[in-house]
Each structure stands twice: as C-alpha cells, then as structure tokens.
PDB file of N, CA and C in Angstrom:
ATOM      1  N   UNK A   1      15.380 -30.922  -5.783  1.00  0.00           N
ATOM      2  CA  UNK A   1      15.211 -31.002  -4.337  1.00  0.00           C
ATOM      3  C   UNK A   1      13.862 -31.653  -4.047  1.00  0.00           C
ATOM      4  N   UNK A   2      13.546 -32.245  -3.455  1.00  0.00           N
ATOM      5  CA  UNK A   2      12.851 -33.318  -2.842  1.00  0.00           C
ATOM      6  C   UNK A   2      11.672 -32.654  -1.854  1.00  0.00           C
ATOM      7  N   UNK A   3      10.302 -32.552  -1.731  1.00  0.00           N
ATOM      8  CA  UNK A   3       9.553 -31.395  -1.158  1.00  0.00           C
ATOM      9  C   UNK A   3       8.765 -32.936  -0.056  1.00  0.00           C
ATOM     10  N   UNK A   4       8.899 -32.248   1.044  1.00  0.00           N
ATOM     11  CA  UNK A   4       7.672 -32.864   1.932  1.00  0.00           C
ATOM     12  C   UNK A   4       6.701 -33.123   1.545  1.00  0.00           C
ATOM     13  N   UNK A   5       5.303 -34.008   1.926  1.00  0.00           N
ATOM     14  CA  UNK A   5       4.473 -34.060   1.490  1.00  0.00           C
ATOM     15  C   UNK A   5       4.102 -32.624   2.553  1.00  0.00           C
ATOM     16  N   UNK A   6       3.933 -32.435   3.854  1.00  0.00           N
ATOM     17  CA  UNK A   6       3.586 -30.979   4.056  1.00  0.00           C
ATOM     18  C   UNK A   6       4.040 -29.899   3.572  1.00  0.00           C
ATOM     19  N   UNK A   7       5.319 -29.934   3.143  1.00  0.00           N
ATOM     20  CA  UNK A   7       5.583 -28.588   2.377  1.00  0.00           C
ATOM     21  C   UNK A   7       4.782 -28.411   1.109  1.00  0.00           C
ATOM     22  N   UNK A   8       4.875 -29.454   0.577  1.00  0.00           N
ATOM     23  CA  UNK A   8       3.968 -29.613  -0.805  1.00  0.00           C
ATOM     24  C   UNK A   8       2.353 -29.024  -1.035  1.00  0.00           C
ATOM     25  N   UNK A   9       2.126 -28.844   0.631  1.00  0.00           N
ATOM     26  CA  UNK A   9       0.896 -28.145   0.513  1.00  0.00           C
ATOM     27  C   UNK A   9       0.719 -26.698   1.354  1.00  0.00           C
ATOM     28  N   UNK A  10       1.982 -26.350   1.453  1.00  0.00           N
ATOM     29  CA  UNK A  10       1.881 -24.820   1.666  1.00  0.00           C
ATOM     30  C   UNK A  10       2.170 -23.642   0.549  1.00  0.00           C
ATOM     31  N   UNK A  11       1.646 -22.498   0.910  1.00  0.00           N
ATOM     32  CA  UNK A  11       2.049 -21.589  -0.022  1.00  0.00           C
ATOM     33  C   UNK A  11       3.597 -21.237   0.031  1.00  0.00           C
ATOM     34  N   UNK A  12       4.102 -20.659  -1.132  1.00  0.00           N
ATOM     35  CA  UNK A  12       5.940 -20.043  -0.638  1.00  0.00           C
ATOM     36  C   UNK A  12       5.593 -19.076   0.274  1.00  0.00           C
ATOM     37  N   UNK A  13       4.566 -18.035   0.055  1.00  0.00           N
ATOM     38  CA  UNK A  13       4.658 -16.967   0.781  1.00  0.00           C
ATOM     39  C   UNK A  13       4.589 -16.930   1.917  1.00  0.00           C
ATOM     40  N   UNK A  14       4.254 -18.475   3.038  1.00  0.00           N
ATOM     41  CA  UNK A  14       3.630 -18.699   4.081  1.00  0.00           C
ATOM     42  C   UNK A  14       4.655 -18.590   4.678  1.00  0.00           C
ATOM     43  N   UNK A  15       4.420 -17.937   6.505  1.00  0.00           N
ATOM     44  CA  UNK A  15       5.904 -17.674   7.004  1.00  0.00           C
ATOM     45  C   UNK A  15       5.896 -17.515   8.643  1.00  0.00           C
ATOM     46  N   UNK A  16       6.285 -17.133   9.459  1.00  0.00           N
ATOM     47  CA  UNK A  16       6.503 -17.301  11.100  1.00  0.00           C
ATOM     48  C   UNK A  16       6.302 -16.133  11.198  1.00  0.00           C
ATOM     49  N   UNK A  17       5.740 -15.304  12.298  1.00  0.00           N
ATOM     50  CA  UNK A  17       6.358 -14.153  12.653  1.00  0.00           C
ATOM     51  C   UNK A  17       6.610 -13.965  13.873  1.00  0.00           C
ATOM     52  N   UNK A  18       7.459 -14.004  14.752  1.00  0.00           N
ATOM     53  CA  UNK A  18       8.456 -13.511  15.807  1.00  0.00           C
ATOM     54  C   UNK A  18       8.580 -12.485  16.208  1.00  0.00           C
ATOM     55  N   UNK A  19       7.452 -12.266  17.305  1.00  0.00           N
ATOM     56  CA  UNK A  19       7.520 -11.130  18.548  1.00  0.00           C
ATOM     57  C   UNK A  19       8.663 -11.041  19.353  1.00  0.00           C
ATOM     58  N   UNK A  20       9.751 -10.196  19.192  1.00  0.00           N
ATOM     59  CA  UNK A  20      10.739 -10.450  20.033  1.00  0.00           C
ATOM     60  C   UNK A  20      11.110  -8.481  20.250  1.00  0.00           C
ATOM     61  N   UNK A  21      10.074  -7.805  20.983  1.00  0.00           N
ATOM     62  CA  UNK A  21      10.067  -6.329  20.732  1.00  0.00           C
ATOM     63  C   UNK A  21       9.296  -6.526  22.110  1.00  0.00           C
ATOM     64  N   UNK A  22       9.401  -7.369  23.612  1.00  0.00           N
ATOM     65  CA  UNK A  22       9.474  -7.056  24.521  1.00  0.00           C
ATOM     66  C   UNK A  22       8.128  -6.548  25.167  1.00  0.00           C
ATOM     67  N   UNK A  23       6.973  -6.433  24.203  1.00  0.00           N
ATOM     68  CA  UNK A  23       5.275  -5.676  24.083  1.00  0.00           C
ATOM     69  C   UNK A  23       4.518  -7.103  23.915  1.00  0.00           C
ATOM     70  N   UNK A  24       3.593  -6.769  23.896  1.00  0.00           N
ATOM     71  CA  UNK A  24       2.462  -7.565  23.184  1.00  0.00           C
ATOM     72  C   UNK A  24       2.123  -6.859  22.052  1.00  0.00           C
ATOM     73  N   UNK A  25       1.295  -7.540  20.752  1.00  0.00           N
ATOM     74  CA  UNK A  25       0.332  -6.880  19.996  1.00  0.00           C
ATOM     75  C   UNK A  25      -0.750  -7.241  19.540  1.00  0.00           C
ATOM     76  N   UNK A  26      -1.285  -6.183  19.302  1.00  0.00           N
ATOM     77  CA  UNK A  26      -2.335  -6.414  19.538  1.00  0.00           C
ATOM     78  C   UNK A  26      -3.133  -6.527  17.556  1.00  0.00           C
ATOM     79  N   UNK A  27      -2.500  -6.109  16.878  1.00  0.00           N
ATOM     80  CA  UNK A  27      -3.053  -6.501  15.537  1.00  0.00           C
ATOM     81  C   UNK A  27      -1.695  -6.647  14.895  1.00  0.00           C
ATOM     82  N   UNK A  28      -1.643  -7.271  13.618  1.00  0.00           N
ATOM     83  CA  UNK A  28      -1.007  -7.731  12.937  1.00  0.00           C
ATOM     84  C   UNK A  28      -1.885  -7.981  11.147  1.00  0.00           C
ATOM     85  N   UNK A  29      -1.083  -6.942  10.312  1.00  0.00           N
ATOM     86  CA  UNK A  29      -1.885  -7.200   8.881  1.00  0.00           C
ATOM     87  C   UNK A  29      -0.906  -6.886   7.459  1.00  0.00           C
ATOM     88  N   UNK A  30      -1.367  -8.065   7.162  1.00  0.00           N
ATOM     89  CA  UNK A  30      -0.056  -8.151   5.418  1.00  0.00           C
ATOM     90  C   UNK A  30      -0.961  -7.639   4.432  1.00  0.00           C
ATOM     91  N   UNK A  31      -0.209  -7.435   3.610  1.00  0.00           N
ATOM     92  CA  UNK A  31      -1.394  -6.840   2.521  1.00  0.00           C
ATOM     93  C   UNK A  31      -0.096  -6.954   1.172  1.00  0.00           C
ATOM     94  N   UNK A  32      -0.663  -7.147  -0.207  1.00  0.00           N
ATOM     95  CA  UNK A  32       0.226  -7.169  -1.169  1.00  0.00           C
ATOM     96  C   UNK A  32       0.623  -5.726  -0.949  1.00  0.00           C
ATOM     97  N   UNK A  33       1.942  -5.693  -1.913  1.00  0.00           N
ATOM     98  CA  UNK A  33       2.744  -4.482  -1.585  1.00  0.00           C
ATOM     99  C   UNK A  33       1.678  -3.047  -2.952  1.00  0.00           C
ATOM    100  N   UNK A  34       0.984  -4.022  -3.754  1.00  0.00           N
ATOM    101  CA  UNK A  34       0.208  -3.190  -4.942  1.00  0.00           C
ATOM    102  C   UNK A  34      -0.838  -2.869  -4.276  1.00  0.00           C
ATOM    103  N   UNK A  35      -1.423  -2.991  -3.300  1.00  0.00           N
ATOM    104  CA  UNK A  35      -2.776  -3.000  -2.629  1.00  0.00           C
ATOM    105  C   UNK A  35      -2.676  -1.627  -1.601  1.00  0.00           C
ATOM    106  N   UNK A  36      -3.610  -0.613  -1.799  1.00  0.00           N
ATOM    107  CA  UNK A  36      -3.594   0.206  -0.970  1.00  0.00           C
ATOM    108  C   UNK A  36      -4.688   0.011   0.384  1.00  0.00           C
ATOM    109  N   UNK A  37      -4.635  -1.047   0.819  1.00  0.00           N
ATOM    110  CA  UNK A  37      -5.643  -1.118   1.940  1.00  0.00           C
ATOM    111  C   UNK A  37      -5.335  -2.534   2.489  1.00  0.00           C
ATOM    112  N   UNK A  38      -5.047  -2.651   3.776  1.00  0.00           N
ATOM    113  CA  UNK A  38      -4.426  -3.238   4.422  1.00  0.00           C
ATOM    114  C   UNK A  38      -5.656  -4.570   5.038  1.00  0.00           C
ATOM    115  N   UNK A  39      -6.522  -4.078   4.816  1.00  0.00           N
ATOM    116  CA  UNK A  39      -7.830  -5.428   4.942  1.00  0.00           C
ATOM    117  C   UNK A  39      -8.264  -5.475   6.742  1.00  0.00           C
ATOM    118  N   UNK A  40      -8.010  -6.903   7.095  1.00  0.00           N
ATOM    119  CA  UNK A  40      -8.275  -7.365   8.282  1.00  0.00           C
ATOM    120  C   UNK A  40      -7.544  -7.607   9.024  1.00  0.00           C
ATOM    121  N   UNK A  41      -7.649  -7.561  10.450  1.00  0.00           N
ATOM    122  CA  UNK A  41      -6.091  -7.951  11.357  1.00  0.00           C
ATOM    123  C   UNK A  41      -6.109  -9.475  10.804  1.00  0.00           C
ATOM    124  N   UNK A  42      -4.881  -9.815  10.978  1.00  0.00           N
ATOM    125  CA  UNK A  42      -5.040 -11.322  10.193  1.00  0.00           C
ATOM    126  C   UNK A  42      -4.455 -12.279  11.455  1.00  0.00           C
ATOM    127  N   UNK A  43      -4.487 -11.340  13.318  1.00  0.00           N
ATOM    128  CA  UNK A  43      -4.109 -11.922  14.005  1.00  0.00           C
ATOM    129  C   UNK A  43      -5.135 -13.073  14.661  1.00  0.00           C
ATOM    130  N   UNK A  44      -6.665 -12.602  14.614  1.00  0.00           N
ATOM    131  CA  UNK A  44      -7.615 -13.067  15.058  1.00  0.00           C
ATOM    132  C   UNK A  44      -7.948 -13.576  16.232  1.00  0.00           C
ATOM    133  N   UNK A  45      -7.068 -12.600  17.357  1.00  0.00           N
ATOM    134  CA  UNK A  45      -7.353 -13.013  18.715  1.00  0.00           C
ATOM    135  C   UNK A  45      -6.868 -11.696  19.241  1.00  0.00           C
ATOM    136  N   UNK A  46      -6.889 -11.976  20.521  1.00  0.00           N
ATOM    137  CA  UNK A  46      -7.038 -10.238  21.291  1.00  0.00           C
ATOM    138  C   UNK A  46      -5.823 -10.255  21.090  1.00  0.00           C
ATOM    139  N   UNK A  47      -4.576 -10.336  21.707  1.00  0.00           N
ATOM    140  CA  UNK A  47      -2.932 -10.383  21.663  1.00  0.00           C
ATOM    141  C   UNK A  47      -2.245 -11.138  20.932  1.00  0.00           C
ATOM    142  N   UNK A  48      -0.894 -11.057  20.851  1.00  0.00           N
ATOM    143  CA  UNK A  48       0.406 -11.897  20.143  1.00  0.00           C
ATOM    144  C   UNK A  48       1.050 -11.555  21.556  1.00  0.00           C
ATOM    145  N   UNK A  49       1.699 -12.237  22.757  1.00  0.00           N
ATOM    146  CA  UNK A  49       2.619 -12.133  23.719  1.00  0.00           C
ATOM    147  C   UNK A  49       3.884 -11.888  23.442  1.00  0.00           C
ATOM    148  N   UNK A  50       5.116 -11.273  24.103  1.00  0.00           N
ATOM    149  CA  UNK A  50       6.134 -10.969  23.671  1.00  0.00           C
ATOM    150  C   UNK A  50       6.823 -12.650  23.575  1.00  0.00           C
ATOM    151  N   UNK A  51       7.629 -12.993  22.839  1.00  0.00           N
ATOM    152  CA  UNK A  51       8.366 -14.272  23.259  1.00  0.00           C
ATOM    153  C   UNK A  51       7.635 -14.985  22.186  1.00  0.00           C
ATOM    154  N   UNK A  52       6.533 -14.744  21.364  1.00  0.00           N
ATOM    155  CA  UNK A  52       5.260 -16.087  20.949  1.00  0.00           C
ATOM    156  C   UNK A  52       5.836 -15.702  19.036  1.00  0.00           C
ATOM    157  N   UNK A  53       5.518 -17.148  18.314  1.00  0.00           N
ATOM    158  CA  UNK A  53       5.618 -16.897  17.323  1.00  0.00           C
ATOM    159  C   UNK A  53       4.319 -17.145  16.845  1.00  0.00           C
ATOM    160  N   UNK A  54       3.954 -16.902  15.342  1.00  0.00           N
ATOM    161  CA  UNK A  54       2.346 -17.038  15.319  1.00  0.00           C
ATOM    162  C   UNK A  54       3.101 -17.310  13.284  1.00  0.00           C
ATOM    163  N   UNK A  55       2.159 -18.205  12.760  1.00  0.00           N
ATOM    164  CA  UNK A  55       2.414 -19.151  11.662  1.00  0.00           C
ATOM    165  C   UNK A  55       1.255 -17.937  10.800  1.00  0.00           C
ATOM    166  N   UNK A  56       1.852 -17.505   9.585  1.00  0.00           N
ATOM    167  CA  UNK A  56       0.974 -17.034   9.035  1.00  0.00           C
ATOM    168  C   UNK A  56       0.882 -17.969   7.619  1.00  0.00           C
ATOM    169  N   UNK A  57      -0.108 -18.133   6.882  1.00  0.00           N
ATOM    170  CA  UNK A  57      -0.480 -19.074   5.926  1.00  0.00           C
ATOM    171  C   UNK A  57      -1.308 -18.457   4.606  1.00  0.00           C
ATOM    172  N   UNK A  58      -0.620 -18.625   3.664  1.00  0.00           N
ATOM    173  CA  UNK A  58      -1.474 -18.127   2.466  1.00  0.00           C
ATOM    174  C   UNK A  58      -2.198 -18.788   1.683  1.00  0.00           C
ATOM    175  N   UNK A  59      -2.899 -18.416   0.496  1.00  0.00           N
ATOM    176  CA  UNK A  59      -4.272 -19.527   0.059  1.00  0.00           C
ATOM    177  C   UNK A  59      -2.659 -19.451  -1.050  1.00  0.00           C
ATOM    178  N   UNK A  60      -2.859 -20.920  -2.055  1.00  0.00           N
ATOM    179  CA  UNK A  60      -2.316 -21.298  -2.441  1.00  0.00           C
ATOM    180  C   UNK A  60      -1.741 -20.746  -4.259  1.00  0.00           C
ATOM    181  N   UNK A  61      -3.250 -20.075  -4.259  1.00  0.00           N
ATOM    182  CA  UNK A  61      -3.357 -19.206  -5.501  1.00  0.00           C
ATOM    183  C   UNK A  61      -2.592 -17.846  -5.808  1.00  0.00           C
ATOM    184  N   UNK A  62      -1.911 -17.386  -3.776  1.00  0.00           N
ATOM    185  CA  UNK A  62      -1.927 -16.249  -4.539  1.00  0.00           C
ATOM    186  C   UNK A  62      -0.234 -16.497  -5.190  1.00  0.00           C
ATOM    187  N   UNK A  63      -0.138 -15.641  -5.948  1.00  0.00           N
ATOM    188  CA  UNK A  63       0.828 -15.999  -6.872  1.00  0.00           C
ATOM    189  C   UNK A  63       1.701 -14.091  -6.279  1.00  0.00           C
ATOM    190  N   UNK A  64       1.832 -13.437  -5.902  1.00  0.00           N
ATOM    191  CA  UNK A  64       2.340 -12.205  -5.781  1.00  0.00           C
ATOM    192  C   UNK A  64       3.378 -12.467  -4.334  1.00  0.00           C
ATOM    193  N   UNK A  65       4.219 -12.862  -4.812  1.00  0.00           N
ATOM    194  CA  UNK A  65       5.849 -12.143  -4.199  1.00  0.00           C
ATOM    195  C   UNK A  65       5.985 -11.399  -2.739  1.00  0.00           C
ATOM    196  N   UNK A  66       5.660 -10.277  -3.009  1.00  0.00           N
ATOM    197  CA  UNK A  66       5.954  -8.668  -2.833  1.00  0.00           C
ATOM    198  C   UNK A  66       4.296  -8.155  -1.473  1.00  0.00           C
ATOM    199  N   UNK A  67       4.849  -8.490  -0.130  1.00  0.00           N
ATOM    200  CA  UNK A  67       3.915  -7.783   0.644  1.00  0.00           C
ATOM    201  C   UNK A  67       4.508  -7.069   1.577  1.00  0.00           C
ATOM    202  N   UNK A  68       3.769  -6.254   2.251  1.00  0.00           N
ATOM    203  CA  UNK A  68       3.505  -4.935   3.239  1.00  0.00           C
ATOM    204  C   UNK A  68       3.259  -6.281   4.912  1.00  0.00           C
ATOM    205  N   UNK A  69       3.983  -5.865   5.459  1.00  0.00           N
ATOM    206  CA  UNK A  69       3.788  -5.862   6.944  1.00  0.00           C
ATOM    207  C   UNK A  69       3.549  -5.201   7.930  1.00  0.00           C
ATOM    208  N   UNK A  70       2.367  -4.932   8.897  1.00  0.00           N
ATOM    209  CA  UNK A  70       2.197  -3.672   9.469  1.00  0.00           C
ATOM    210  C   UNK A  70       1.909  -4.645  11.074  1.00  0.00           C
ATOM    211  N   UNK A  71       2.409  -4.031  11.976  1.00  0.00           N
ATOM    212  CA  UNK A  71       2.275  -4.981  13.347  1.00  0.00           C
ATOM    213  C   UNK A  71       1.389  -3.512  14.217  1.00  0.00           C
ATOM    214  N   UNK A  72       0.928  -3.237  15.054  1.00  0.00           N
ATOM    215  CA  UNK A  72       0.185  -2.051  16.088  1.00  0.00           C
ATOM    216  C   UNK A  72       0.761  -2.862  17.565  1.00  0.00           C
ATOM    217  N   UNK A  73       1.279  -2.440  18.667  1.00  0.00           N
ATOM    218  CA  UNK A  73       1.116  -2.487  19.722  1.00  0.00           C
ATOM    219  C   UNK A  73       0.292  -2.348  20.959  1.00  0.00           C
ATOM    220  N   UNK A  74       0.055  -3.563  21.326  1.00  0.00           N
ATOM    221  CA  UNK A  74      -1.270  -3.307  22.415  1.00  0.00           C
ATOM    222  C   UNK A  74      -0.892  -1.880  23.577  1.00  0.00           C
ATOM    223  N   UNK A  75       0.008  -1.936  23.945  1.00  0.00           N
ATOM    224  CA  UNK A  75       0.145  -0.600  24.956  1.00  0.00           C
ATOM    225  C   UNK A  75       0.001   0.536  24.439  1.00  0.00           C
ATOM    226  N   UNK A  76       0.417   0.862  23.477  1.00  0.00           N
ATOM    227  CA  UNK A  76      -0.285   2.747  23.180  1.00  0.00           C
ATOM    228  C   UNK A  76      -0.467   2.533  21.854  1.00  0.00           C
ATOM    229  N   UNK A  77      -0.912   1.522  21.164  1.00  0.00           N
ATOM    230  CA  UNK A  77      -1.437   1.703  19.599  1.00  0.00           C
ATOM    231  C   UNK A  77      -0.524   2.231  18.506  1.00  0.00           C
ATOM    232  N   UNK A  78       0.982   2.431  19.181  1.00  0.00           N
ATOM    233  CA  UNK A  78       1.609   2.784  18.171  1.00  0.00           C
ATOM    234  C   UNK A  78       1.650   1.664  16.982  1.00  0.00           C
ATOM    235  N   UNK A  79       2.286   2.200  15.680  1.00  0.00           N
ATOM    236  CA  UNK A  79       2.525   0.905  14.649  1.00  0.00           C
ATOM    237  C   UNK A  79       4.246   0.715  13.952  1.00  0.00           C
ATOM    238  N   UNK A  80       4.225  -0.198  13.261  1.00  0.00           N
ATOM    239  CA  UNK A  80       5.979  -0.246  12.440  1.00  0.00           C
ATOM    240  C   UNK A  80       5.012  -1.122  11.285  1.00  0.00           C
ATOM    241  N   UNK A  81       5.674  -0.770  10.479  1.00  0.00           N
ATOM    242  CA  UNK A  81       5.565  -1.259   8.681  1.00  0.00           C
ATOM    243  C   UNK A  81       6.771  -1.297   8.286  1.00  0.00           C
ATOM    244  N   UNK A  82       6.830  -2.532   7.409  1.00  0.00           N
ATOM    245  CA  UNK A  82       7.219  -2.830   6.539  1.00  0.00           C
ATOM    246  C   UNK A  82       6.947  -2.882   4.846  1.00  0.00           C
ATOM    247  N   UNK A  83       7.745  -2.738   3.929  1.00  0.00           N
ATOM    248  CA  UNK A  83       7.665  -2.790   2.772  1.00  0.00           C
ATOM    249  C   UNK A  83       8.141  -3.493   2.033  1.00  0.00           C
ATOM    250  N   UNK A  84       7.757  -4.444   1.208  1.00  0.00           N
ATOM    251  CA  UNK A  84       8.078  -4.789  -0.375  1.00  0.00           C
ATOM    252  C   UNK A  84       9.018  -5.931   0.220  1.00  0.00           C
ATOM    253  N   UNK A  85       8.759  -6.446   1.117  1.00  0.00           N
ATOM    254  CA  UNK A  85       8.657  -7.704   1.908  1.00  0.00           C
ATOM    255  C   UNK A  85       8.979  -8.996   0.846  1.00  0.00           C
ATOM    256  N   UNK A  86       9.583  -9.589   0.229  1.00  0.00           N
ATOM    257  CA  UNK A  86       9.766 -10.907  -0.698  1.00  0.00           C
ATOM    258  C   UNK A  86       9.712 -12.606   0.083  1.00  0.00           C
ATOM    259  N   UNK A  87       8.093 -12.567   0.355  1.00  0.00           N
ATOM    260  CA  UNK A  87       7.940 -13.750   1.049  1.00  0.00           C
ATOM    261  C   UNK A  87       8.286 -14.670   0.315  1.00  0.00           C
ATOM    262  N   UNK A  88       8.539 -15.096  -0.792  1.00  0.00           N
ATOM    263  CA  UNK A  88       8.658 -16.261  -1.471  1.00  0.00           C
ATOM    264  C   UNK A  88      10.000 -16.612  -1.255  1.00  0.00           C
ATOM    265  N   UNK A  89      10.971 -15.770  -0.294  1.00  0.00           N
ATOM    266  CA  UNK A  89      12.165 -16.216  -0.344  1.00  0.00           C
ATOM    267  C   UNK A  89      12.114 -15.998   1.320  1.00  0.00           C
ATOM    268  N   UNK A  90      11.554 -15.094   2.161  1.00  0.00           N
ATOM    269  CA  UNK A  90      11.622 -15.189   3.310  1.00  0.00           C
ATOM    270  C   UNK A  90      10.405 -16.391   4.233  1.00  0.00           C
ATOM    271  N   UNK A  91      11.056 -16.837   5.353  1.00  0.00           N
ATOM    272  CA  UNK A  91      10.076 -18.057   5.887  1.00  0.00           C
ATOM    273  C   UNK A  91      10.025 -17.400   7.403  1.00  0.00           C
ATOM    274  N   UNK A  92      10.596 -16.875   7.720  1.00  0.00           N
ATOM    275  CA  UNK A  92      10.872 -16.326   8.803  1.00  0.00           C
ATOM    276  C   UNK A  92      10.589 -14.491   9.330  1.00  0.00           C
ATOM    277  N   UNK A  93      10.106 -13.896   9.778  1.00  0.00           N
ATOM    278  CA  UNK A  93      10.589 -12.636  10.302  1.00  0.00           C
ATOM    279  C   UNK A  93      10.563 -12.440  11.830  1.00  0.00           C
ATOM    280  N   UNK A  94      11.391 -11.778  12.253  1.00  0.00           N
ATOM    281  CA  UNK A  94      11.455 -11.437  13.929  1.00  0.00           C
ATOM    282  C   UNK A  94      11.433 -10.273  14.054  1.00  0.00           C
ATOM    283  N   UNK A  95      10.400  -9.552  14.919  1.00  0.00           N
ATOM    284  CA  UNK A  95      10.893  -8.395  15.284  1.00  0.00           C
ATOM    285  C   UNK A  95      11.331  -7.874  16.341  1.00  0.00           C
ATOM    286  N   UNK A  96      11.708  -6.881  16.602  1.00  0.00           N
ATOM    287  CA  UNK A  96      12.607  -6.417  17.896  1.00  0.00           C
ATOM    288  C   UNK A  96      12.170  -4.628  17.816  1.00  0.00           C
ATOM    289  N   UNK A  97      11.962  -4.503  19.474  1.00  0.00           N
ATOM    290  CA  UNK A  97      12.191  -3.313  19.232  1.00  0.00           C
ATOM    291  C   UNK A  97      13.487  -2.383  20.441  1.00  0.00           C
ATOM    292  N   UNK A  98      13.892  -1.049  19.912  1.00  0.00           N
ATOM    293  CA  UNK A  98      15.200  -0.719  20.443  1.00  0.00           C
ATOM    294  C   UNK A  98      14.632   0.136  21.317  1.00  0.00           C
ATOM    295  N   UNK A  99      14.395  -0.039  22.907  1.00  0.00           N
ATOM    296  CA  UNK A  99      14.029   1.519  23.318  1.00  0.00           C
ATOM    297  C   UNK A  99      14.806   2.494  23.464  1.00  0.00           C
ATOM    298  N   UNK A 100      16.082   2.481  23.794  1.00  0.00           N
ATOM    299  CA  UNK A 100      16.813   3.455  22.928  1.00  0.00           C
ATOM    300  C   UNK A 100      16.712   4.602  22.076  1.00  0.00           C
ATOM    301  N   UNK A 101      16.736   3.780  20.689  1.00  0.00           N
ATOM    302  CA  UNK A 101      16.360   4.613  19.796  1.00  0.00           C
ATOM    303  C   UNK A 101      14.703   4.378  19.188  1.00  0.00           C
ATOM    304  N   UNK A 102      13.696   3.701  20.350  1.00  0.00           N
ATOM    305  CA  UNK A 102      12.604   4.205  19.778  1.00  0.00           C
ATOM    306  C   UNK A 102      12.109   3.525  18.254  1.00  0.00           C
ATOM    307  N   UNK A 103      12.738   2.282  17.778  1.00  0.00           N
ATOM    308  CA  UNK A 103      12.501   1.830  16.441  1.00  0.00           C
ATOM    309  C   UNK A 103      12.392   0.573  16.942  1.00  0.00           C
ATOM    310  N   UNK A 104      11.344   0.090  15.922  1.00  0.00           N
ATOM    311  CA  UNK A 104      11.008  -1.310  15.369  1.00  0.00           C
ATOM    312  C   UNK A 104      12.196  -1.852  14.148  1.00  0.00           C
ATOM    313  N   UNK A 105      13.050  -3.131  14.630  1.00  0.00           N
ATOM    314  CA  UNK A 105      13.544  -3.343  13.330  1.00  0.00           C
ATOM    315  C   UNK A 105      12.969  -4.831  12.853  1.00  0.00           C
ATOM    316  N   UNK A 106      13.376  -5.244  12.368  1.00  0.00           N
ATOM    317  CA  UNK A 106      12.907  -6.946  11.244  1.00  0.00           C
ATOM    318  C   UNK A 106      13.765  -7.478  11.083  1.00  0.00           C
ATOM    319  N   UNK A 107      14.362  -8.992  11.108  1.00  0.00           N
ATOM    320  CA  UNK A 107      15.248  -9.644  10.400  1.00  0.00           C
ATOM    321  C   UNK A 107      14.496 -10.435   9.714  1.00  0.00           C
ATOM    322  N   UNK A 108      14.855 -11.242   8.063  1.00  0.00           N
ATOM    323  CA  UNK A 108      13.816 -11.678   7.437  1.00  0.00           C
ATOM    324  C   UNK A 108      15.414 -12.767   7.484  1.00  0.00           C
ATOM    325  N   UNK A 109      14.319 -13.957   7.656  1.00  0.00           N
ATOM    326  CA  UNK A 109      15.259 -15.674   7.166  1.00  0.00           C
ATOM    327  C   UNK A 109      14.081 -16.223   6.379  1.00  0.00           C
TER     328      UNK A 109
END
C-alpha cells in the first residue's frame, strides 16, 4: 500500500477525538495503558466545544500500542475513561454521552 508523503510523517497512534456528548470539556489526557499517571491535560486550551473535533498527535518514537483515555467535563468535573485503547489500529474516537442512563460511551474507527 502506497503511504502519503503526510501520512509518512505521522505516528500510527495519532488520532481525532470527537466531542459528540452534548458538554464541553474541559481536559482531555492519554497516557500508555502501563503508566500509572496520567501526566498533562494534553488539551492545552480552556475548552473542547460540543460538536468540535481536536487532532491528537504522537512523537514518532513512541512505539506502545495500548493507551488509557480519560476526558473531565467542564460543567461539574465529572470524568469517563477508557482502557487498553489500540491506537495503532484506531484513527478515530467519538464520544457521546446518554443522559438517560448517565454514561459516557466511545466508538473507536
């Protein structure tokens, strides 16, 4: 298969993420799935708007698969995580949330 010259210079793990949970948020942080500490918001601005996608990008070295997704909501600080996440095959995630039943879910493309 035949690679862009821009694809050619992204990481696999690099990927979209898709606010579609009706909130804003207000942090957003990946972390390998082996790593017990979740680091820095990796959103680097006050909000993510509901409707907005935001490009996340990895250094090219890292070589690990397997990360943790954790999003917080600007209106009451609640959070949703994810686990064991396989970016090297996902390019995409959206989230949604159900008020209903009160849950954050994910679709990964």
């Amino acid at each position: 298969m035949a690679m862009s010259a821009m694809a050619w210079g992204q990481a696999k793990q690099d990927f979209t993420l898709v606010n579609k949970t009706g909130y804003a948020l207000s942090e957003v942080y990946v972390a390998p799935s082996k790593s017990d500490d979740w680091e820095n918001d990796i959103l680097g601005r006050d909000l993510m708007p509901d409707g907005e996608a935001f490009d996340i990008s990895f250094d090219r070295s890292d070589k690990s698969c397997f990360w943790d997704l954790k999003v917080i909501y600007h209106d009451d600080s609640s959070s949703a995580v994810w686990y064991g996440i396989d970016l090297c095959t996902v390019s995409k995630i959206t989230i949604r949330y159900n008020r209903s039943t009160d849950t954050t879910s994910a679709s990964f493309d």
